[in-house]
Protein backbone atom coordinates (compact mmCIF):
# COMPACT_ATOMS: atom_id res chain seq x y z
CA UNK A 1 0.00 0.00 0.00
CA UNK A 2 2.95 2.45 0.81
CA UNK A 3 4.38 1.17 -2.85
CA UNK A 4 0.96 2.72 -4.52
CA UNK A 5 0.62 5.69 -2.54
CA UNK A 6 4.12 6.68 -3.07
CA UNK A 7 3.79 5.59 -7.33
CA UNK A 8 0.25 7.65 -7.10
CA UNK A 9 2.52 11.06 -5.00
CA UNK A 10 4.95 10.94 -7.30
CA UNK A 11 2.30 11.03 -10.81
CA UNK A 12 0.54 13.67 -8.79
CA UNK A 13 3.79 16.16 -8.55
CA UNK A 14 4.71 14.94 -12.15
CA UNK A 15 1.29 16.07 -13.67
CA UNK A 16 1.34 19.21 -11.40
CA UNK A 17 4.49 20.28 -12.63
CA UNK A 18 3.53 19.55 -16.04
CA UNK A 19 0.53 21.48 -15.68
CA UNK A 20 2.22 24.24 -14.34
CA UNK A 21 5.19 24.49 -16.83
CA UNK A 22 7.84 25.30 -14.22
CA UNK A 23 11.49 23.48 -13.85
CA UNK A 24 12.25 21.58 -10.58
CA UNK A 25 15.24 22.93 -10.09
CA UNK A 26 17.06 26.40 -9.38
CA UNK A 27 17.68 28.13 -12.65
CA UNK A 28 21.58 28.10 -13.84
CA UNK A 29 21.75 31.59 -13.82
CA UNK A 30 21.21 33.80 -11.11
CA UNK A 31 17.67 35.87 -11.19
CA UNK A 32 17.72 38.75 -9.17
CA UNK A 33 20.77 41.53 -7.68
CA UNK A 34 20.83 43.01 -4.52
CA UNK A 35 20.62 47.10 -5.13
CA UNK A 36 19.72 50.33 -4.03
CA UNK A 37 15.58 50.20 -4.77
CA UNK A 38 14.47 54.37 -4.33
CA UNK A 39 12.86 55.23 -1.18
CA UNK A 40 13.46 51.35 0.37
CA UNK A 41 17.05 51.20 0.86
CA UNK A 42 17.91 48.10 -0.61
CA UNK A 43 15.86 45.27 -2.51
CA UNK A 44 15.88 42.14 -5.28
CA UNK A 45 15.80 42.94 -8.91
CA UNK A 46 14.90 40.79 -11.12
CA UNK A 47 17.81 40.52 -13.98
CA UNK A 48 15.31 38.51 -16.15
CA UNK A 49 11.74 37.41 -16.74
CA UNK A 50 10.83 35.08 -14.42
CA UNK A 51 8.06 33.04 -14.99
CA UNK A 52 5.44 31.87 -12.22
CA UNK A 53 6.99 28.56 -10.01
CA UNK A 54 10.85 29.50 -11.04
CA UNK A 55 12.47 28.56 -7.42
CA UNK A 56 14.22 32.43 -7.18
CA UNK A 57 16.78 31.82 -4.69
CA UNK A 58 17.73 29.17 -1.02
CA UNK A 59 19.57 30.71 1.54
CA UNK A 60 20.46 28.96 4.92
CA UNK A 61 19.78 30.72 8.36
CA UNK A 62 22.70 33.31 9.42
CA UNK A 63 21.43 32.82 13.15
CA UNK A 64 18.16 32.55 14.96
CA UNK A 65 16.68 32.41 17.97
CA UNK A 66 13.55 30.61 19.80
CA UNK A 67 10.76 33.07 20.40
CA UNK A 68 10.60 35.44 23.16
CA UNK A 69 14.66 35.53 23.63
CA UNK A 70 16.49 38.97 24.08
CA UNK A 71 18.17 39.67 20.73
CA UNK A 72 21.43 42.01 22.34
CA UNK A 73 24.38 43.93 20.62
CA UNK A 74 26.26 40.38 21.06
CA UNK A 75 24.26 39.62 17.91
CA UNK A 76 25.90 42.65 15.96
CA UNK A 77 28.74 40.22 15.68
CA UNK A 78 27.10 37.70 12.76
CA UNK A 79 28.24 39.86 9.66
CA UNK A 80 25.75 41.60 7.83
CA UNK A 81 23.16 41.88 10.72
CA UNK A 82 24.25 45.23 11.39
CA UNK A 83 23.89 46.26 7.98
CA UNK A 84 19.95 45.48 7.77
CA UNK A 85 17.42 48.20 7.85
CA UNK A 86 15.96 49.56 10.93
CA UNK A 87 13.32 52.16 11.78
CA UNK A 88 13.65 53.59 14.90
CA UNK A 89 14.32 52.82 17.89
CA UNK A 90 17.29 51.47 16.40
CA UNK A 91 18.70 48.56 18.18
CA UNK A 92 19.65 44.78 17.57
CA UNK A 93 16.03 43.53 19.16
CA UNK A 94 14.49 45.89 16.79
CA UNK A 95 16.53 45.19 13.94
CA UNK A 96 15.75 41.30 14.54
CA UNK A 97 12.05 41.98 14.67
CA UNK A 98 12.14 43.95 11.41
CA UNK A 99 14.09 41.61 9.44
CA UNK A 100 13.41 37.96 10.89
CA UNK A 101 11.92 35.54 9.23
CA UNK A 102 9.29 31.80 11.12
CA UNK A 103 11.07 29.02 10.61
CA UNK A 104 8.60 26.58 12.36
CA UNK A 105 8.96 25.00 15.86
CA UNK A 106 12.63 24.48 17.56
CA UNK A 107 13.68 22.72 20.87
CA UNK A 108 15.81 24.07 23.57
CA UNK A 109 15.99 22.76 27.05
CA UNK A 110 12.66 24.00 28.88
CA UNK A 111 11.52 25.45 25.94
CA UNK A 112 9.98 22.79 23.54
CA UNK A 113 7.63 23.74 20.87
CA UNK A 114 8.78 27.55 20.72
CA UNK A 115 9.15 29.06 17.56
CA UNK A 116 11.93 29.64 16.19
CA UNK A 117 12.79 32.85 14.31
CA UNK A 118 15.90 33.70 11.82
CA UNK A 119 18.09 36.17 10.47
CA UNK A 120 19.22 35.72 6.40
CA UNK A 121 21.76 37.01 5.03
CA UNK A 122 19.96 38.20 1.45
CA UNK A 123 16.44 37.01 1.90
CA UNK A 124 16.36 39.68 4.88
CA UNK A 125 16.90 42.35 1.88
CA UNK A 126 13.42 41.67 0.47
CA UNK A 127 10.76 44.06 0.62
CA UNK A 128 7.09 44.19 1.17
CA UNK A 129 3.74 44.35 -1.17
CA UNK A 130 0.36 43.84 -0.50
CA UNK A 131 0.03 41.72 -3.65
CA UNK A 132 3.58 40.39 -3.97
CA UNK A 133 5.02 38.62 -6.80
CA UNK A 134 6.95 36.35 -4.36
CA UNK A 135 6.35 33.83 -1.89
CA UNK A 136 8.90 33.05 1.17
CA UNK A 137 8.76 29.67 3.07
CA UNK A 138 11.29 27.68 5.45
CA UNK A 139 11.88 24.13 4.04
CA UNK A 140 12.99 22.17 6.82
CA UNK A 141 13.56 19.31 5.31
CA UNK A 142 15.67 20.88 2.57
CA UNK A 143 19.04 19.90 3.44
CA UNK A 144 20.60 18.87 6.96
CA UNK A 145 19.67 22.42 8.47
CA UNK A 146 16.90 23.61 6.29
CA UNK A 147 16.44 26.54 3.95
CA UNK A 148 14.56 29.66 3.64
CA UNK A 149 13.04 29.38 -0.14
CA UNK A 150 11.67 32.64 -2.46
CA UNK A 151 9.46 31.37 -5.35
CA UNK A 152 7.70 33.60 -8.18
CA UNK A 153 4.38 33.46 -7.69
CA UNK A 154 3.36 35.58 -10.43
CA UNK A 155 5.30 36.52 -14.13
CA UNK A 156 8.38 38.62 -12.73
CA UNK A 157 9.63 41.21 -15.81
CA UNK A 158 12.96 41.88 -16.34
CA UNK A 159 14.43 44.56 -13.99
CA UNK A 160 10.76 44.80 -11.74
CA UNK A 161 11.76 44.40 -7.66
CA UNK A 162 11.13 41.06 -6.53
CA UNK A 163 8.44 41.66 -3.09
CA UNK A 164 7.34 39.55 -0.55
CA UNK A 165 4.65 40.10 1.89
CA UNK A 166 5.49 40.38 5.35
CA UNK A 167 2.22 39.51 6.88
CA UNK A 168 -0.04 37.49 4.63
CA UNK A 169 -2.60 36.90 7.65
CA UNK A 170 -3.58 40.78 7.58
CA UNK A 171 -4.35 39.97 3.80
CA UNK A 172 -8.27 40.68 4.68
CA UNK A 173 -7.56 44.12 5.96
CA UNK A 174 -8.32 47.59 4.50
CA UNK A 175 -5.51 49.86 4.35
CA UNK A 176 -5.58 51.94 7.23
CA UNK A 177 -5.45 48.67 9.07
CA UNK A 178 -2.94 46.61 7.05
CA UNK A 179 -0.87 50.30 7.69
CA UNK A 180 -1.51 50.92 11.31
CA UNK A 181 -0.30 46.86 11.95
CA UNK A 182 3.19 47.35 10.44
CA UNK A 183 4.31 50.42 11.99
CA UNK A 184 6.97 48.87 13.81
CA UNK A 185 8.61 48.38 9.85
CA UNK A 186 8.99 51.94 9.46
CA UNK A 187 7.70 52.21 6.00
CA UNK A 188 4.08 53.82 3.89
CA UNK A 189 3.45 50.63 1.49
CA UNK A 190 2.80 52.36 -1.90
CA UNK A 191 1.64 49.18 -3.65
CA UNK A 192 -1.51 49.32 -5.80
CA UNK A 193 -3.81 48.28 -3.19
CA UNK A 194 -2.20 51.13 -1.29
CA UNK A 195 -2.90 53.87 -3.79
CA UNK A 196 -6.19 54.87 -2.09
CA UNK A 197 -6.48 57.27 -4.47
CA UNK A 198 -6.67 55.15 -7.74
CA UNK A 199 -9.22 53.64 -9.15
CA UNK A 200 -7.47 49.55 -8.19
CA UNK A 201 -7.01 51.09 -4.53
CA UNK A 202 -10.42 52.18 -3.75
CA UNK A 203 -11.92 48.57 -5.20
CA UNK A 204 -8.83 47.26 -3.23
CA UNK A 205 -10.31 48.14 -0.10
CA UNK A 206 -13.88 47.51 -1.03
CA UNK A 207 -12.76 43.56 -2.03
CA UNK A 208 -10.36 43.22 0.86
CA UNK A 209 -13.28 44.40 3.49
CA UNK A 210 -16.10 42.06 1.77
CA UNK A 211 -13.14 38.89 1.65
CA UNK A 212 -12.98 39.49 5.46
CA UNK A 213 -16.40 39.06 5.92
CA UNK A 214 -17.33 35.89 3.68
CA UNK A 215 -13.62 34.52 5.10
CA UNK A 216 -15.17 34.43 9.24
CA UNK A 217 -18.58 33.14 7.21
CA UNK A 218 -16.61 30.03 6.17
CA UNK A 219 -14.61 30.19 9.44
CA UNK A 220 -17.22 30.64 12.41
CA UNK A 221 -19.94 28.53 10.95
CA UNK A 222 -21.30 26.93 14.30
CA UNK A 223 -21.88 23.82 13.17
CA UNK A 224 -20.54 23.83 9.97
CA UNK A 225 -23.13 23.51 7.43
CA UNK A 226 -23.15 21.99 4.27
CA UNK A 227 -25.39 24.42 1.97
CA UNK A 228 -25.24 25.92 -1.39
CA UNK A 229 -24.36 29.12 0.47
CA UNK A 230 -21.45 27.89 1.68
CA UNK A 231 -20.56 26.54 -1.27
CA UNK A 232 -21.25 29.95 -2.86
CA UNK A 233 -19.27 31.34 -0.24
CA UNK A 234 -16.27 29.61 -1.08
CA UNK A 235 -16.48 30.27 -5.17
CA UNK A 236 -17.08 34.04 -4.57
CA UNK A 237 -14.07 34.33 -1.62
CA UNK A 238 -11.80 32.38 -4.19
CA UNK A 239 -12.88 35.12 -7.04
CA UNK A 240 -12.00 37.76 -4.97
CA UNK A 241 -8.69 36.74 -4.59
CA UNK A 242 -8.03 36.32 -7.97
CA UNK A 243 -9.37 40.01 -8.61
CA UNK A 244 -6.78 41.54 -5.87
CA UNK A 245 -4.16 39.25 -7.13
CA UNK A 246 -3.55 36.91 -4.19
CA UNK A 247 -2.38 34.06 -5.37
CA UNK A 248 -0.93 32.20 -1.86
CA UNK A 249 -1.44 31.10 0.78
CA UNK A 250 -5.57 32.43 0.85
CA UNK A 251 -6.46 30.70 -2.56
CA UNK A 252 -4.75 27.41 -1.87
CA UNK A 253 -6.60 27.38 1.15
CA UNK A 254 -10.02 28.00 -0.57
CA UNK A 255 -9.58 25.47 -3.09
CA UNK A 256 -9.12 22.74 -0.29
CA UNK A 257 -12.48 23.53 1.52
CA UNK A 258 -13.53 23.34 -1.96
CA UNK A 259 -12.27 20.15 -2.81
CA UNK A 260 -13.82 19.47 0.91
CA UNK A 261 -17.39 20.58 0.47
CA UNK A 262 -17.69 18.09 -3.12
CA UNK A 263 -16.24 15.60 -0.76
CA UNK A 264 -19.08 16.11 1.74
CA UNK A 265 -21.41 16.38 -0.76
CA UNK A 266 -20.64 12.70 -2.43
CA UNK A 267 -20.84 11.47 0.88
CA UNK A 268 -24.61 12.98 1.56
CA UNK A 269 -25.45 10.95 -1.52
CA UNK A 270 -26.92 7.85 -0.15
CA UNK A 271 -29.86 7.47 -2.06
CA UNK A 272 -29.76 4.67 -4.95
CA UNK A 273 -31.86 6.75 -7.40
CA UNK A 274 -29.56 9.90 -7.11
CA UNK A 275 -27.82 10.12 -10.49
CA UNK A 276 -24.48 7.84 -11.09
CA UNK A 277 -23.65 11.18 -13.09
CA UNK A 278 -24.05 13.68 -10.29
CA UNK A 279 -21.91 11.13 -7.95
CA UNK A 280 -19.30 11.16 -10.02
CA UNK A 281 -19.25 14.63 -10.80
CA UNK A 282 -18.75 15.19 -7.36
CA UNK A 283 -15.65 13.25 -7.19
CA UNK A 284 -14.77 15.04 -10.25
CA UNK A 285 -15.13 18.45 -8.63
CA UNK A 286 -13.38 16.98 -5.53
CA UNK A 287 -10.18 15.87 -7.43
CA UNK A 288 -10.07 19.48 -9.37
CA UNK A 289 -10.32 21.50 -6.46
CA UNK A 290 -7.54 19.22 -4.63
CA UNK A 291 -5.09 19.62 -7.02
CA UNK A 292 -5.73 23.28 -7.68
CA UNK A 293 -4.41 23.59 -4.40
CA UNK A 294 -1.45 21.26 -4.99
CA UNK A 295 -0.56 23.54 -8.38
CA UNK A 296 -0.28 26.24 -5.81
CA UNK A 297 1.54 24.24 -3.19
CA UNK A 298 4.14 23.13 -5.68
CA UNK A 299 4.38 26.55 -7.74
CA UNK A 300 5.20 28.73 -4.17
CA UNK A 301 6.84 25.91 -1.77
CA UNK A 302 8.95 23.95 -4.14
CA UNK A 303 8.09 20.15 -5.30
CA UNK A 304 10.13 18.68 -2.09
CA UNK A 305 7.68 20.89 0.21
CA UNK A 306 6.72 19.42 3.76
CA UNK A 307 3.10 21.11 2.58
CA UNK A 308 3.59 19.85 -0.64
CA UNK A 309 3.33 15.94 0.90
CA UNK A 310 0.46 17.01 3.03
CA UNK A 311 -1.11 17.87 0.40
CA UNK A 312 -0.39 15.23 -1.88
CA UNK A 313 -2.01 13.34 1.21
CA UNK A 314 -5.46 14.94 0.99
CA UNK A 315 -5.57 14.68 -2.83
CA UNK A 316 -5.51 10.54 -2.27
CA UNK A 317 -7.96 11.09 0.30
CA UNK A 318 -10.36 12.36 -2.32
CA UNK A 319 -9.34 10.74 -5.15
């Protein structure tokens, strides 16, 4: 059985990558410089186009620390650190909080299960969007100490600035919000969804606000319910995103409680005169929505993703 599900994992990521177009592996020439970018300090350029899923760049931790520890000028001595952007109050614990990047759970005597929290060396260099072109995420199991990975998420022209965004959970904000929660960056995002004075900003805001609502719709149902509303839910949510440009983590998720509510729905289908076409339509629908998600798993994580395998678990589950 382990045989067939591993054979059935590995036709999955073949046809997903197939689907998707994008190589495996990290290009043979480098994609992006580290320069001055005006008004940010410093940033990644792109020095080519870079299509969707191209694996950007893999940098190992330059130090980190398990949360809540003191970050103190000891840490000035790890090189580069001191060279990273900081609003004020400038200081190493600030600096670290500016410029530090999750990298999961770590262990330390008395402390197990913290998170742990890193310093890079060039990933630390990136800079923020509301709809970024770029998607960060530590690989654990991606050599003996892990990595830190950038994929394009979105087609990357030739000399744009490669962005990331800093706080994806504040994706359902307006503005003002998503602005008063990262003042301790320093920094006025001037993205399009920022522009409130365009035409994209205004319909930014207007999108973000109503995805907030239909997201703690799908979230707080008490008991959830399995409806055409919810169902409707889902569909408009996932347009929305699509409209705004969100690509990750938000759509992958929608897609799954997609891929969840067909799912439910074959189940409910107990009746023998309910229509062999309608049953397995729904395991049609089930499958689609599944690997949607894994096409976005695989384009922003990389192919040898720990979410990538979690997700190639759920799409045998509904398969």
């Amino acid at each position: 059985m382990a045989a067939q599900a591993e054979t059935k994992d590995y036709q999955e990521l073949r046809f997903a990558l197939q689907r998707l177009g994008i190589p495996a592996n990290l290009p043979s020439q480098k994609t992006f410089r580290i320069t001055a970018v005006r008004g940010k300090g410093k940033g990644w350029k792109a020095l080519r186009d870079i299509q969707p899923g191209t694996p950007i760049f893999d940098e190992e931790v330059l130090f980190w620390i398990l949360e809540g520890a003191i970050v103190d000028d000891s840490f000035e001595r790890y090189s580069g650190f001191s060279g990273l952007s900081c609003p004020a109050p400038v200081d190493s614990q600030h600096r670290f909080d500016v410029n530090s990047f999750g990298m999961g759970k770590g262990t330390s005597k008395g402390r197990r299960g913290k998170n742990k929290h890193g310093i890079f060396s060039q990933a630390s260099r990136l800079n923020h969007s509301c709809i970024p072109n770029a998607y960060f995420a530590w690989n654990p199991k991606m050599s003996r100490s892990g990595r830190l990975t950038v994929y394009a998420i979105v087609p990357i022209p030739k000399g744009a600035e490669i962005l990331i965004n800093y706080r994806t959970f504040d994706s359902f904000k307006n503005k003002d919000q998503r602005h008063q929660d990262r003042r301790q960056y320093g920094f006025e995002c001037a993205c399009p969804a920022c522009q409130s004075d365009s035409n994209f900003g205004i319909q930014s805001d207007e999108r973000r606000e109503r995805m907030g609502v239909l997201n703690d719709k799908i979230e707080n149902r008490v008991p959830p319910t399995h409806t055409m509303e919810s169902f409707s839910d889902l569909i408009e949510l996932g347009n929305l995103l699509q409209e705004e440009g969100l690509s990750y983590p938000q759509l992958a998720d929608v897609y799954h409680k997609q891929a969840l509510w067909w799912k439910t729905e074959l189940q409910r289908i107990t009746d023998a005169r309910e229509s062999a076409k309608y049953k397995e339509e729904c395991g049609e629908k089930a499958l689609q929505a599944a690997r949607k998600e894994l096409d976005l798993d695989v384009m922003c994580n990389g192919y040898d993703s720990p979410v990538v395998k979690k997700t190639l678990e759920f799409v045998r589950g509904v398969s």
